[in-house]
Protein backbone atom coordinates (compact mmCIF):
# COMPACT_ATOMS: atom_id res chain seq x y z
CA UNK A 1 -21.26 3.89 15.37
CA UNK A 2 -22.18 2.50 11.67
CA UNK A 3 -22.35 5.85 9.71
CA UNK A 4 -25.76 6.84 8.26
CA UNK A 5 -26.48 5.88 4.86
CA UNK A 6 -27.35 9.50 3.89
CA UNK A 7 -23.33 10.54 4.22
CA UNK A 8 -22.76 7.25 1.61
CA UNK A 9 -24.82 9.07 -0.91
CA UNK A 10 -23.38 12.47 -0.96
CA UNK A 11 -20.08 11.33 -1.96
CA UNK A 12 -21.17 7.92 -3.58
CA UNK A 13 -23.34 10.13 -5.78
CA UNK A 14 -20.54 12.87 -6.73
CA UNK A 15 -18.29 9.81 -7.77
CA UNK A 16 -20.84 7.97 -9.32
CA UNK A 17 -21.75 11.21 -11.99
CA UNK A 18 -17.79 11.85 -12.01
CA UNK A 19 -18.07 8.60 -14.14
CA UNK A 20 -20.96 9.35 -16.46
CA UNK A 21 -19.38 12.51 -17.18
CA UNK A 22 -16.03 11.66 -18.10
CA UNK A 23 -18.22 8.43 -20.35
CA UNK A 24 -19.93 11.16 -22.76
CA UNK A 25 -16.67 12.57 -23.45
CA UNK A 26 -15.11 9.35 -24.44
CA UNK A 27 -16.53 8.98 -28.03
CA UNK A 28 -15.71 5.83 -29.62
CA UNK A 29 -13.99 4.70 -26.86
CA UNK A 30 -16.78 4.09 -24.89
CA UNK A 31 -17.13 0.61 -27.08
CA UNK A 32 -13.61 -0.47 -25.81
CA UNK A 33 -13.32 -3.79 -23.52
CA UNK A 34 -11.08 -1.37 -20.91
CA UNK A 35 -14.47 0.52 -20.77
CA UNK A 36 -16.45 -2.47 -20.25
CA UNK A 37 -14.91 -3.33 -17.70
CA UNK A 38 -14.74 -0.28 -15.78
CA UNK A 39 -18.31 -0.54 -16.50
CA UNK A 40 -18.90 -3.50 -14.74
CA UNK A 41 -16.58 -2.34 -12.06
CA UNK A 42 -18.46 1.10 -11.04
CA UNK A 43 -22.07 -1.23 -11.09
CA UNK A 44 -20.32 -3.01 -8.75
CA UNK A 45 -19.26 -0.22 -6.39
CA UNK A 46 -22.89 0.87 -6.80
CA UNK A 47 -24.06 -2.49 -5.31
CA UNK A 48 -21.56 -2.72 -3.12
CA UNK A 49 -21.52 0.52 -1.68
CA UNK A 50 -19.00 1.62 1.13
CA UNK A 51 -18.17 -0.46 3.73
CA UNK A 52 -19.49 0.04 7.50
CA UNK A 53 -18.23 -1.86 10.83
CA UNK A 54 -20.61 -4.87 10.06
CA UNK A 55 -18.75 -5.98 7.17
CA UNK A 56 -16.33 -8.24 9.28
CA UNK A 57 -13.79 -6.80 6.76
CA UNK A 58 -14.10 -3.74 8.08
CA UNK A 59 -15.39 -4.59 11.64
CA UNK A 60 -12.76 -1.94 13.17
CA UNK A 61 -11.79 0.65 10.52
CA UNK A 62 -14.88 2.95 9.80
CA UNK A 63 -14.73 4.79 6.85
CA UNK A 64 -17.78 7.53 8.38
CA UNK A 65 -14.70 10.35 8.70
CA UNK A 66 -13.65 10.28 5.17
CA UNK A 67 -17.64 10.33 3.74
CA UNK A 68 -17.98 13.67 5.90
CA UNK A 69 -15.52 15.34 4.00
CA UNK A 70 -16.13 17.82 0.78
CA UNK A 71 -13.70 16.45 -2.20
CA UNK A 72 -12.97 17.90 -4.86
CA UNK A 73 -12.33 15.87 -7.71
CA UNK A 74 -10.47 18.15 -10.46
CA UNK A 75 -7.09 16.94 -10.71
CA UNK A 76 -5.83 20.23 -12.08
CA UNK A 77 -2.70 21.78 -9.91
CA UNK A 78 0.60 23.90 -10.09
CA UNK A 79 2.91 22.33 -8.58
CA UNK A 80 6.14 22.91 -9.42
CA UNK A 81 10.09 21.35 -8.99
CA UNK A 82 10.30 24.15 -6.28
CA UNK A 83 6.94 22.88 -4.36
CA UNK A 84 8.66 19.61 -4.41
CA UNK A 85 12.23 20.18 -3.30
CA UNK A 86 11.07 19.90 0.67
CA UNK A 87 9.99 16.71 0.38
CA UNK A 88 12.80 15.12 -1.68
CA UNK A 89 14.93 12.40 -0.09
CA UNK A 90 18.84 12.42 -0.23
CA UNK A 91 20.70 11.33 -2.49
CA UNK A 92 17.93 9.03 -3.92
CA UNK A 93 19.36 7.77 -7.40
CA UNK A 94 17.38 5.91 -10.01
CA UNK A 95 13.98 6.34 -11.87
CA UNK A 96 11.99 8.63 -10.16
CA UNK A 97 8.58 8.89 -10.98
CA UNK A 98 6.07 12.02 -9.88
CA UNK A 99 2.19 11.65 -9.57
CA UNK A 100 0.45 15.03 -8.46
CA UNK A 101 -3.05 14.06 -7.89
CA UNK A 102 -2.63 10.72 -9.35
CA UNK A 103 -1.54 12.11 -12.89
CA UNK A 104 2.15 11.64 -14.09
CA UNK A 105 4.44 14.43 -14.73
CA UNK A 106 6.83 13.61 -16.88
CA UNK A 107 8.48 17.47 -16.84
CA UNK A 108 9.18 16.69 -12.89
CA UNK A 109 10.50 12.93 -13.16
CA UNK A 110 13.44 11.70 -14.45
CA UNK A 111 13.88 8.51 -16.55
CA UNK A 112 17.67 6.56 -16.68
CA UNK A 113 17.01 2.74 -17.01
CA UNK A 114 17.69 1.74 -20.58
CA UNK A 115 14.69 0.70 -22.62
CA UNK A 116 16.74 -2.86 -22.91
CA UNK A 117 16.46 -3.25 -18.97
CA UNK A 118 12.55 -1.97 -18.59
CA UNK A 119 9.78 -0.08 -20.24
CA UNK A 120 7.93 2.66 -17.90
CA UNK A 121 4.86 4.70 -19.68
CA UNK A 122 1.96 6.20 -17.85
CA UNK A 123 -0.63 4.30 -17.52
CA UNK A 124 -2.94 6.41 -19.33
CA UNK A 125 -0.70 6.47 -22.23
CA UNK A 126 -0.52 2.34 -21.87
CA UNK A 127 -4.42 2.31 -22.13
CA UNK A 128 -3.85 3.80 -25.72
CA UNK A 129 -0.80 2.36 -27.08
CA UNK A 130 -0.87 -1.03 -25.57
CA UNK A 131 -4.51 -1.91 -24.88
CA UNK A 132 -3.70 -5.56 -25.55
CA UNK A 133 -1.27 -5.45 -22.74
CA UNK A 134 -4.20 -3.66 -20.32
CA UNK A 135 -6.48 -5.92 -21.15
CA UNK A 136 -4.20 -9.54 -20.39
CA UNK A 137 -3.62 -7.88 -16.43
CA UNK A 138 -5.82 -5.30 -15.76
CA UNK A 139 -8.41 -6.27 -13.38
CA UNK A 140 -7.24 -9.54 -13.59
CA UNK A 141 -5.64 -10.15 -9.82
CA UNK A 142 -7.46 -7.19 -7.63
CA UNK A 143 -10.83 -8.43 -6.49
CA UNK A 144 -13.21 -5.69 -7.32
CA UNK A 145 -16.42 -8.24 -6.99
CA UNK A 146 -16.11 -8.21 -3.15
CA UNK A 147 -14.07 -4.95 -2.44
CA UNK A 148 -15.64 -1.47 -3.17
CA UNK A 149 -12.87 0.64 -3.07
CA UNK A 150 -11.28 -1.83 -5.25
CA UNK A 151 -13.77 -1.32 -7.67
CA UNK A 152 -14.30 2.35 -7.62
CA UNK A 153 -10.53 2.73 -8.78
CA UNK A 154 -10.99 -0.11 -11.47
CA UNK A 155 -14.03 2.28 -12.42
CA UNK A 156 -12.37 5.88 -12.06
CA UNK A 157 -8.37 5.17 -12.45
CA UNK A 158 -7.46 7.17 -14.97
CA UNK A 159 -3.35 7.36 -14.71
CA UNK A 160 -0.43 5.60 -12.88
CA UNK A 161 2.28 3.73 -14.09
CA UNK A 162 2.44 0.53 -16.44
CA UNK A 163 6.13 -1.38 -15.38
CA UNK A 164 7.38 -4.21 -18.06
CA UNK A 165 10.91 -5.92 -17.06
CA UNK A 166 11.72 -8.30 -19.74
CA UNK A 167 13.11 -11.63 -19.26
CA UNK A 168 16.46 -12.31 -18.22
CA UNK A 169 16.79 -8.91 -17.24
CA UNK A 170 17.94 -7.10 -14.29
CA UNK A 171 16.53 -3.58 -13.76
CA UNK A 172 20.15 -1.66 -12.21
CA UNK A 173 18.16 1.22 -10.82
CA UNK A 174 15.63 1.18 -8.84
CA UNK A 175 11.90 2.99 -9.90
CA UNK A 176 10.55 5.18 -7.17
CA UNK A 177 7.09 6.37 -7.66
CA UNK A 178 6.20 9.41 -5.86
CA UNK A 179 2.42 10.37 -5.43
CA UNK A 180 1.86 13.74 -4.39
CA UNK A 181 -1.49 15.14 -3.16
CA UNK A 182 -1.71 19.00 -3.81
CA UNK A 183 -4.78 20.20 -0.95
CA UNK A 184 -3.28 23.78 -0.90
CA UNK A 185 -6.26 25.09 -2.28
CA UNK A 186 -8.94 22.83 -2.16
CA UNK A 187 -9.59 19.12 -0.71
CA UNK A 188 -8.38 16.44 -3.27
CA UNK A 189 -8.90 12.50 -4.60
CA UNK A 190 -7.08 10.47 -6.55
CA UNK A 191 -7.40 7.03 -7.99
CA UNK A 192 -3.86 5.60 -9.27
CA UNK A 193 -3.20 2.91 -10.62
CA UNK A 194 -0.25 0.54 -10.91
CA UNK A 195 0.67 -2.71 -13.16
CA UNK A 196 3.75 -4.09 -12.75
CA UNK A 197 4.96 -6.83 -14.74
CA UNK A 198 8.31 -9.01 -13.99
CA UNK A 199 9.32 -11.39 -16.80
CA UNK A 200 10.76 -14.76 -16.48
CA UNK A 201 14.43 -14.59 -14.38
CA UNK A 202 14.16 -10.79 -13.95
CA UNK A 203 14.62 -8.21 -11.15
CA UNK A 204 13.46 -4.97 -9.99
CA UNK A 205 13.29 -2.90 -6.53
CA UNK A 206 10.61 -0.31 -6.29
CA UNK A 207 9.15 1.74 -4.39
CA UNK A 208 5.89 4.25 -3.54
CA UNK A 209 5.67 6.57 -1.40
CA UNK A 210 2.67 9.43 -0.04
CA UNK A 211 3.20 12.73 0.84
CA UNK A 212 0.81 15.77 0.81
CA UNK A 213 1.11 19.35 0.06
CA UNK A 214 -1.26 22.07 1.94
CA UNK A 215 -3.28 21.75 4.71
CA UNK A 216 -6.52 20.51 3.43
CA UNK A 217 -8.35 17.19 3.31
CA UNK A 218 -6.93 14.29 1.04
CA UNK A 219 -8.57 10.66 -0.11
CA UNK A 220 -5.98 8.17 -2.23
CA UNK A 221 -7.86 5.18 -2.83
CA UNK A 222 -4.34 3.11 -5.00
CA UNK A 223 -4.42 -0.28 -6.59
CA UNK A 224 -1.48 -1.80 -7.87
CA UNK A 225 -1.14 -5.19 -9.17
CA UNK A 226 2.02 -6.71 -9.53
CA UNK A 227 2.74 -10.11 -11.89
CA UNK A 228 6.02 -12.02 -11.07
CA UNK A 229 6.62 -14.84 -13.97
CA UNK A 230 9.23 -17.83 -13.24
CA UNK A 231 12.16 -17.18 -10.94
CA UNK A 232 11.40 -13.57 -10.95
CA UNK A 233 12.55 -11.27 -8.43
CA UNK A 234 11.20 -8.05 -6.86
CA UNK A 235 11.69 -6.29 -3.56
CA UNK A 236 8.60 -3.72 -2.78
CA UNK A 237 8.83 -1.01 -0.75
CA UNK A 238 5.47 1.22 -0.16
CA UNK A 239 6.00 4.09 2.56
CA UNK A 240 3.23 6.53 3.83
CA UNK A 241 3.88 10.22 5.73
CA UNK A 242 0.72 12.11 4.83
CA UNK A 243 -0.74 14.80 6.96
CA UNK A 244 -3.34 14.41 10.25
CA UNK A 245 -6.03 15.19 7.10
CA UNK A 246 -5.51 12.58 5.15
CA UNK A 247 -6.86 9.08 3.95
CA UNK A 248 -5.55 6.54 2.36
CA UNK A 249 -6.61 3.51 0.89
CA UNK A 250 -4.08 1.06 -0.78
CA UNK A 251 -4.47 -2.30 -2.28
CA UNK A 252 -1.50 -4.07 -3.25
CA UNK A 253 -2.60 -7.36 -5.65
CA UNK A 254 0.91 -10.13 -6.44
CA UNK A 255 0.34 -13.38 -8.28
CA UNK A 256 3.80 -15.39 -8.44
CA UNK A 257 4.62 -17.86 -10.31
CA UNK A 258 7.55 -20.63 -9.66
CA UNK A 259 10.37 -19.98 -7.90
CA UNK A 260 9.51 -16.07 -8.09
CA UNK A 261 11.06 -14.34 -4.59
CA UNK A 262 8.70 -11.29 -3.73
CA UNK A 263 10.30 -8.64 -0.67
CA UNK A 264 7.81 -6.34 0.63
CA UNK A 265 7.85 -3.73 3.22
CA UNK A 266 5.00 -0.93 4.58
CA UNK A 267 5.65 1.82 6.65
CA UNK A 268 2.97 3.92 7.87
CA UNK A 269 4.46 7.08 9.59
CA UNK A 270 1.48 9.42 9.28
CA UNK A 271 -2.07 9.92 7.92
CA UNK A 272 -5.47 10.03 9.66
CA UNK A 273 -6.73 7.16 8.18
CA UNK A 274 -4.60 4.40 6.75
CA UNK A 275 -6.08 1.03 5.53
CA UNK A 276 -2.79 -1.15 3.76
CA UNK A 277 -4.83 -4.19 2.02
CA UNK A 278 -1.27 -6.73 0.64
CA UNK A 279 -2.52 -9.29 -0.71
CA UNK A 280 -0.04 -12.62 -2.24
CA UNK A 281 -1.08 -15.47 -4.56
CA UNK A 282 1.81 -17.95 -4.02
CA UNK A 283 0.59 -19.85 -7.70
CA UNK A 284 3.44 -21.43 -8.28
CA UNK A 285 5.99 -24.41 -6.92
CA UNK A 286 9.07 -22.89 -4.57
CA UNK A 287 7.45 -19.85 -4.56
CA UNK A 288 8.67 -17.09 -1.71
CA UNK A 289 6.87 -14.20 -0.25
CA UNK A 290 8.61 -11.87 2.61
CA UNK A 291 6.63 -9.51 4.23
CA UNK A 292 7.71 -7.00 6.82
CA UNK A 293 5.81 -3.56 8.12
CA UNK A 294 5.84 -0.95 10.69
CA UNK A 295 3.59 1.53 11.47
CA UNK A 296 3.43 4.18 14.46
CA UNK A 297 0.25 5.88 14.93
CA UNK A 298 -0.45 8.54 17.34
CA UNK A 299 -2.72 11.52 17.74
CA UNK A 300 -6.14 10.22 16.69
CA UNK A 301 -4.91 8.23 13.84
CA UNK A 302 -5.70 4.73 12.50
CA UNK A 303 -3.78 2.51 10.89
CA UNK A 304 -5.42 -0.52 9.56
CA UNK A 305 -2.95 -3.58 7.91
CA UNK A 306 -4.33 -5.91 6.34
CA UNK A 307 -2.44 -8.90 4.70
CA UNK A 308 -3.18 -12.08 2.61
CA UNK A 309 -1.06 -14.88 1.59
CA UNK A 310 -2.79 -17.46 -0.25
CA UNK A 311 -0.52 -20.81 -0.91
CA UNK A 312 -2.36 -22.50 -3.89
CA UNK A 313 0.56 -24.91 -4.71
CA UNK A 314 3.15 -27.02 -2.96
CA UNK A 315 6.26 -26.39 -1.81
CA UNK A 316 5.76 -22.65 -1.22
CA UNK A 317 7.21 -20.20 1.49
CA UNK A 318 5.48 -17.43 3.86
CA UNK A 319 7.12 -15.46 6.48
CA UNK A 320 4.91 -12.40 7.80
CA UNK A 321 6.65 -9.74 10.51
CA UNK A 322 4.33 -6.60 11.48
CA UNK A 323 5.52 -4.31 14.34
CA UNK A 324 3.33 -1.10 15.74
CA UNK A 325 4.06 1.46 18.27
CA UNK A 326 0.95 3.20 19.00
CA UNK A 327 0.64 6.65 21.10
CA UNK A 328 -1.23 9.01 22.23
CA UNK A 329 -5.01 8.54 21.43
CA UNK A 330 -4.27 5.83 18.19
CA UNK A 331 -5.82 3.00 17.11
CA UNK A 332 -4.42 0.00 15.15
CA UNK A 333 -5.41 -2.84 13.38
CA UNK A 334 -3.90 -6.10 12.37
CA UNK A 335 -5.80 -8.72 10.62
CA UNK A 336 -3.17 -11.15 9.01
CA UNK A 337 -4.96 -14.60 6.88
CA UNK A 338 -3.00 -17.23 5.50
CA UNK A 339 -4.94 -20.25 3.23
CA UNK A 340 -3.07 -23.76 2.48
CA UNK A 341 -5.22 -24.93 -0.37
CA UNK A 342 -5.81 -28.72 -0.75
CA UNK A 343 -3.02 -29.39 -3.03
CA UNK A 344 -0.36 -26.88 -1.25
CA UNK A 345 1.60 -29.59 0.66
CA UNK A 346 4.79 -28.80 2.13
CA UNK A 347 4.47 -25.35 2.78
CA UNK A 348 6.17 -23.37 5.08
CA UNK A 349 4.19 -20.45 5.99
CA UNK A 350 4.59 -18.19 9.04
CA UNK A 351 3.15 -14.78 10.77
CA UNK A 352 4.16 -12.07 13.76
CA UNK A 353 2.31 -9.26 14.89
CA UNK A 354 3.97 -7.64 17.35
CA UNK A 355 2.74 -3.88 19.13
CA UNK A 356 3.91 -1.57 21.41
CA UNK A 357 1.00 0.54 23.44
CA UNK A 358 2.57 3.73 24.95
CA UNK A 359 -0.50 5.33 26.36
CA UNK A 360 -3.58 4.31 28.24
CA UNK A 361 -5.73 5.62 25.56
CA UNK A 362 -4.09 3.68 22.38
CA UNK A 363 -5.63 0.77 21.42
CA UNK A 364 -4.74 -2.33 19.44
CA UNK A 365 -6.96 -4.70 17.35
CA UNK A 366 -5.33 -8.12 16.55
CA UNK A 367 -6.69 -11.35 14.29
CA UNK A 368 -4.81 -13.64 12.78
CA UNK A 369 -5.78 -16.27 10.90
CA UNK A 370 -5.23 -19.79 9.69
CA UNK A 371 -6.87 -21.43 6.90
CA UNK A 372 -5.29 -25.28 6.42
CA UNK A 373 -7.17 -27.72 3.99
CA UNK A 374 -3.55 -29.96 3.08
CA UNK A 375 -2.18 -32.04 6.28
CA UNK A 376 2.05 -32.40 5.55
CA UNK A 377 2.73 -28.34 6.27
CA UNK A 378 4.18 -26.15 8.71
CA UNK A 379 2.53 -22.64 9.52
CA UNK A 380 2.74 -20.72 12.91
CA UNK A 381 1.16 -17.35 14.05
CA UNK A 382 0.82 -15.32 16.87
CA UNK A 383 0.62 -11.42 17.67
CA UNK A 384 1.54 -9.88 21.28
CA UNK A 385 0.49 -6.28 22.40
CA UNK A 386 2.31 -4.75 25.83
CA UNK A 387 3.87 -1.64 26.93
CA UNK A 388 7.71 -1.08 27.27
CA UNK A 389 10.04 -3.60 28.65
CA UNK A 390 10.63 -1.80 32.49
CA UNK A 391 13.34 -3.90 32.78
CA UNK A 392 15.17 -3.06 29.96
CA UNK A 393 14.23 0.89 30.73
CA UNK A 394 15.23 0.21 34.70
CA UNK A 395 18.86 -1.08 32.81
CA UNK A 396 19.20 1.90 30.75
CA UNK A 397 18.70 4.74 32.84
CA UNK A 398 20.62 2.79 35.49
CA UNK A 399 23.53 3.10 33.61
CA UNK A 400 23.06 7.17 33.27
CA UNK A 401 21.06 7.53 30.67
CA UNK A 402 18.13 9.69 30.84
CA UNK A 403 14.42 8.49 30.82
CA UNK A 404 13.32 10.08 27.41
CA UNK A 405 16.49 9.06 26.11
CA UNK A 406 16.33 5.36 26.98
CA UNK A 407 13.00 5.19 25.79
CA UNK A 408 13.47 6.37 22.38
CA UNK A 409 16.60 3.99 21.80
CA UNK A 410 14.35 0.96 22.82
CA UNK A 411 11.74 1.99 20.56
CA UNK A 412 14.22 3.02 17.57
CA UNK A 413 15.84 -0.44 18.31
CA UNK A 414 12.02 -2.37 18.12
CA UNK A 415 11.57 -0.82 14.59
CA UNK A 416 14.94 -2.19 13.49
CA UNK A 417 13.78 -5.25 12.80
CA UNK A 418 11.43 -3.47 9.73
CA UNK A 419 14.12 -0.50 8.87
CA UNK A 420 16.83 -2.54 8.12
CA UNK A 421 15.19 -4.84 6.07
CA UNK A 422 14.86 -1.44 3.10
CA UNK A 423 17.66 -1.86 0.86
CA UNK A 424 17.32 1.04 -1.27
CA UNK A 425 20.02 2.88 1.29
CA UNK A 426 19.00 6.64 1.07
CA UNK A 427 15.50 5.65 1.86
CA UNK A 428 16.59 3.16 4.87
CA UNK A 429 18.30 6.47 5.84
CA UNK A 430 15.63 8.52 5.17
CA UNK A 431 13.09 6.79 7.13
CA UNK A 432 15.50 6.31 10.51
CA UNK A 433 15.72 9.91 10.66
CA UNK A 434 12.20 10.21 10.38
CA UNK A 435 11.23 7.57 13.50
CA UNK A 436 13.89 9.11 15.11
CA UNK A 437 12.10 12.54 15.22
CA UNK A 438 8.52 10.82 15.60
CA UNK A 439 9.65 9.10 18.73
CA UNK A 440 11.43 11.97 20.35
CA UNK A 441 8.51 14.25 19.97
């Protein structure tokens, strides 16, 4: 049922004034461009307003659950190193990055990349001390004309993280952001917001991940754009293990460049609501985008993926591999687009959806899409949805091994195919432990 538009206003409302109020404490920086634009950005939200089912965007995700839910949007907390030790992974070296509520904490992260190899700040700091370098990316790739939640972070981000790899440069370490949503206390919302710039002939691996604290309600609502210049190099790693209270909203914006090589993989594990928006420009000759994901609802969750790769010059390269296993009560959706533009000849581009269903009431929502306007290309896609293979589980347990057992191996092996493609090892690790316990609950 299309929510009422009563529940849009309460929280529209509370967001909208959230904005006026932080504008009269601005001063003279009210007059910069940044401003203007987040101007234009929250009268756009305004217009928009939330999506409901009849946007075909939105057709099966509604958004009615997280309108319902009292926020509170003080990002104030006390979280300390000790609050944080549960949820640390092992042995995870590098630069690691912590956002409580969507602000950085520089006394709980750690820094070791040289500033030769690449330049981290805040992005909040960034808006100060580099507005010129704001202003040439931000806004520039995320659509926030068509896409409200888009534009209510462009409007309301306040922090996040600003990443500059120079040219020629390899980045040894990898950066691991790490948002953290405190709802000990009270429900909480956060806006981050990322801009990551790759020079010419560089390399970086990242990562985000999503965890909560407390058992209350949480909304992220993340944008981060990402800029890859000539033969630049970046694998991408964004993983998600919330609680059954929260939602999450992420938008993930790339424009390449030639010969750039972008590696990408989403894993949902948890969260009550979960829409993953990836979108990839492919603006450039020899261009290559990878993109891989797994997510395993169950309970009454949703998990929504949804993916763009837009070829807008020759010679460019797609290949698209989603994989769900869905349980209990769950719902999924998959809604993969790719466009050939007129003068993108000789592209390769290709796309797999492929779900598991484990119980009568999971469900699975499926539609690709093909959008070819050049004639000398090659794109495929297709998406299948089924239960277990009973051969394969007649096999197993024929050979002695128990029901539950065999089950969980043929799942564990299914998600393989997504796992192994994390090369950050003590993450890899990290998440195989954690689909090992999911699917032997």
């Amino acid at each position: 049922m299309t929510p009422s538009y009563a529940s849009y206003n309460d929280f529209k409302d509370q967001l909208l004034a959230a904005f006026r109020d932080n504008e009269e404490r601005m001063n003279g920086e009210r007059k910069a461009p940044i401003h203007q634009l987040r101007r234009a950005a929250l009268k756009q939200f305004d217009q928009l307003g939330f999506p409901t089912t009849r946007n075909e965007e939105w057709k099966y995700s509604s958004v009615s659950g997280l309108l319902k839910q009292p926020f509170d949007l003080d990002d104030t907390t006390t979280v300390t190193a000790d609050d944080l030790a549960p949820l640390e992974i092992p042995n995870l070296d590098g630069n690691l990055l912590y956002f409580i509520n969507g602000r950085y904490h520089p006394e709980l992260s750690r820094l070791v990349s040289p500033a030769e190899q690449v330049k981290i700040t805040s992005f909040a700091e960034a808006i100060k001390a580099e507005p010129e370098l704001i202003g040439a990316h931000f806004a520039h790739y995320a659509d926030y004309q068509t896409n409200a939640f888009t534009a209510l972070n462009t409007a309301l981000a306040t922090d996040g993280v600003v990443v500059r790899v120079p040219a020629n440069t390899t980045v040894e370490q990898p950066i691991i952001l790490r948002f953290i949503t405190d709802t000990r206390t009270k429900n909480s919302t956060s806006q981050p917001r990322n801009l990551i710039v790759v020079g010419k002939n560089a390399e970086v691996m990242m990562a985000e991940s999503y965890r909560t604290l407390g058992e209350g309600a949480s909304f992220v609502n993340v944008v981060t754009e990402i800029v890859l210049d000539r033969d630049a190099r970046m694998q991408y790693y964004k993983v998600q293990n919330e609680t059954e209270k929260a939602y999450h909203i992420g938008t993930t914006q790339v424009s390449q460049k030639d010969n750039s090589h972008f590696y990408s993989a989403t894993i949902t594990l948890n969260g009550h609501f979960v829409r993953n928006n990836l979108n990839i420009v492919l603006n450039g000759q020899h261009a290559e985008a990878f993109m891989y994901g797994l997510y395993m609802p169950n309970g009454r969750q949703h998990v929504d993926n949804h993916t763009l790769v837009d070829h807008a010059m020759p010679n460019s390269y797609s290949n698209e591999l989603y994989k769900g296993i869905l349980d209990d009560n769950s719902t999924g959706v998959f809604n993969g687009k790719i466009f050939v533009r007129p003068d993108a000849q000789k592209t390769n581009a290709y796309q797999s959806c492929k779900n598991v269903v484990l119980s009568p009431g999971a469900s699975m929502n499926t539609k690709p899409q093909l959008e070819i306007f050049a004639d000398d290309v090659k794109c495929s896609h297709g998406t299948t949805t089924g239960q277990l293979n009973d051969e394969a589980l007649f096999y197993m347990r024929s050979r002695g091994i128990p029901k539950d057992e065999a089950r969980t191996l043929l799942l564990y092996a299914f998600s393989q195919d997504v796992i192994s493609q994390i090369k950050i090892q003590p993450i890899r690790e990290y998440l195989e432990r954690v689909v090992t316990e999911k699917l032997t609950k």
